[in-house]
Protein backbone atom coordinates (compact mmCIF):
# COMPACT_ATOMS: atom_id res chain seq x y z
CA UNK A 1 112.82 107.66 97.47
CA UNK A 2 111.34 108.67 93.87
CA UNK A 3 112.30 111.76 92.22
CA UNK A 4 108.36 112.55 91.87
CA UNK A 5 107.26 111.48 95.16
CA UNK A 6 110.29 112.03 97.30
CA UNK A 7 109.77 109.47 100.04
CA UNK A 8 107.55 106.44 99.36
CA UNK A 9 106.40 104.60 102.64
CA UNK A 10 106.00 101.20 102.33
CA UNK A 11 104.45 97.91 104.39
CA UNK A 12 105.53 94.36 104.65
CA UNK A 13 104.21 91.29 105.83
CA UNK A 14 105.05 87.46 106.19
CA UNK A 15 101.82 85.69 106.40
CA UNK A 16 102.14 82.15 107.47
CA UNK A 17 99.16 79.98 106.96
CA UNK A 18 98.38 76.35 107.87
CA UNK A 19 95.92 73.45 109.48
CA UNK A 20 97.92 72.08 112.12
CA UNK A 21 97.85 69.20 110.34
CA UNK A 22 101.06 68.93 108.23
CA UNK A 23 100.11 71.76 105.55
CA UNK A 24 101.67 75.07 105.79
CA UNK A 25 102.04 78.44 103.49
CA UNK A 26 103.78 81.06 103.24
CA UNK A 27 104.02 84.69 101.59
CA UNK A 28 106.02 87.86 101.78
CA UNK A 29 104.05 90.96 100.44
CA UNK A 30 105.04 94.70 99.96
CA UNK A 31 102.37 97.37 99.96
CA UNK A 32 101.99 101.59 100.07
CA UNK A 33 101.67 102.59 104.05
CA UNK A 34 97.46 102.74 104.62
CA UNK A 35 96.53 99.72 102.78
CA UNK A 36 96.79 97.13 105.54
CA UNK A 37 93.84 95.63 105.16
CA UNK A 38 94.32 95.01 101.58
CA UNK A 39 97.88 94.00 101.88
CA UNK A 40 97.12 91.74 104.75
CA UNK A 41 94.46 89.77 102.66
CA UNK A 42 96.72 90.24 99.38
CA UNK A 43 99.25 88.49 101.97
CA UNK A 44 96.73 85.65 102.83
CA UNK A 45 95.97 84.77 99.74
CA UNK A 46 99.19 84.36 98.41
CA UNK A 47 100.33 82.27 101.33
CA UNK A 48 97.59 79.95 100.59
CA UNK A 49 98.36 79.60 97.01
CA UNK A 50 102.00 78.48 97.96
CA UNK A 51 100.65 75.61 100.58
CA UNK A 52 103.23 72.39 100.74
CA UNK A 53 102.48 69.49 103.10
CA UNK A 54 104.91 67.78 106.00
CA UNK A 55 104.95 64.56 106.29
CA UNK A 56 104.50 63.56 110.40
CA UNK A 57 105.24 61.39 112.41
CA UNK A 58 102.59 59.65 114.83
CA UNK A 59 99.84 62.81 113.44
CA UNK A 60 101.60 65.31 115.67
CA UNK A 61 105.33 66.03 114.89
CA UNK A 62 108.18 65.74 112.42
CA UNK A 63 110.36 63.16 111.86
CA UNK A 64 113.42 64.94 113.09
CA UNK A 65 115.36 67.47 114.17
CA UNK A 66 116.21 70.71 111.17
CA UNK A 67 117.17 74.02 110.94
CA UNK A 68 117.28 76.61 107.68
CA UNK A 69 118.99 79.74 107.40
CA UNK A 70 117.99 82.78 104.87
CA UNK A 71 119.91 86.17 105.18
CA UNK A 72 119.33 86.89 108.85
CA UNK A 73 116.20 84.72 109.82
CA UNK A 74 116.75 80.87 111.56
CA UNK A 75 113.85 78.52 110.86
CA UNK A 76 114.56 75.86 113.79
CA UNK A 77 112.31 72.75 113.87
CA UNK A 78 112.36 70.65 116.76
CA UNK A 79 110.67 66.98 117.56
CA UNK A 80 108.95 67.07 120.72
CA UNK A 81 107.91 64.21 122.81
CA UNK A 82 103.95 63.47 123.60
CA UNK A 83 102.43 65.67 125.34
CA UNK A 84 105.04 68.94 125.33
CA UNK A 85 103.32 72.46 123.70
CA UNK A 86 105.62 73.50 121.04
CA UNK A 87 105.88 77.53 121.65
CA UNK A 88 108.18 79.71 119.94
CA UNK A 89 111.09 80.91 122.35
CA UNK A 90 110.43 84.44 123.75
């Protein structure tokens, strides 16, 4: 809320970027309601500015077994066998 404007809508996006290859980026990015598209490349970019690489292990997973916690979100990384899709759980 502004005193001006009253109420101010607002988007936001997490971009995630990578190669499936061991490099990865992310950004979170605030923007006015209406200007997705601008926000969403605003979002791109900034996700591949901030690009770190993962070291892995045979060329197709990660060493081993982590999880991360921020505020409400779990990041939960998992080594899978050869030959098992890694999909997110629904």
């Amino acid at each position: 809320m502004t005193g001006k404007y009253g109420r101010v809508r607002e988007l936001r996006l997490l971009m995630v970027t990578g190669n499936r290859n061991g490099t990865a980026g992310f950004s979170f990015t605030r923007a006015k309601a209406g200007r997705g598209p601008q926000a969403f490349q605003r979002a791109t970019n900034k996700a591949g500015l901030r690009l770190i690489t993962i070291d892995l292990y045979e060329d197709r997973t990660i060493f081993h077994n982590f999880f991360s916690n921020f505020g409400s979100t779990t990041i939960i990384a998992q080594q899978k066998p050869k030959g098992i899709l890694s999909v997110a759980p629904s």
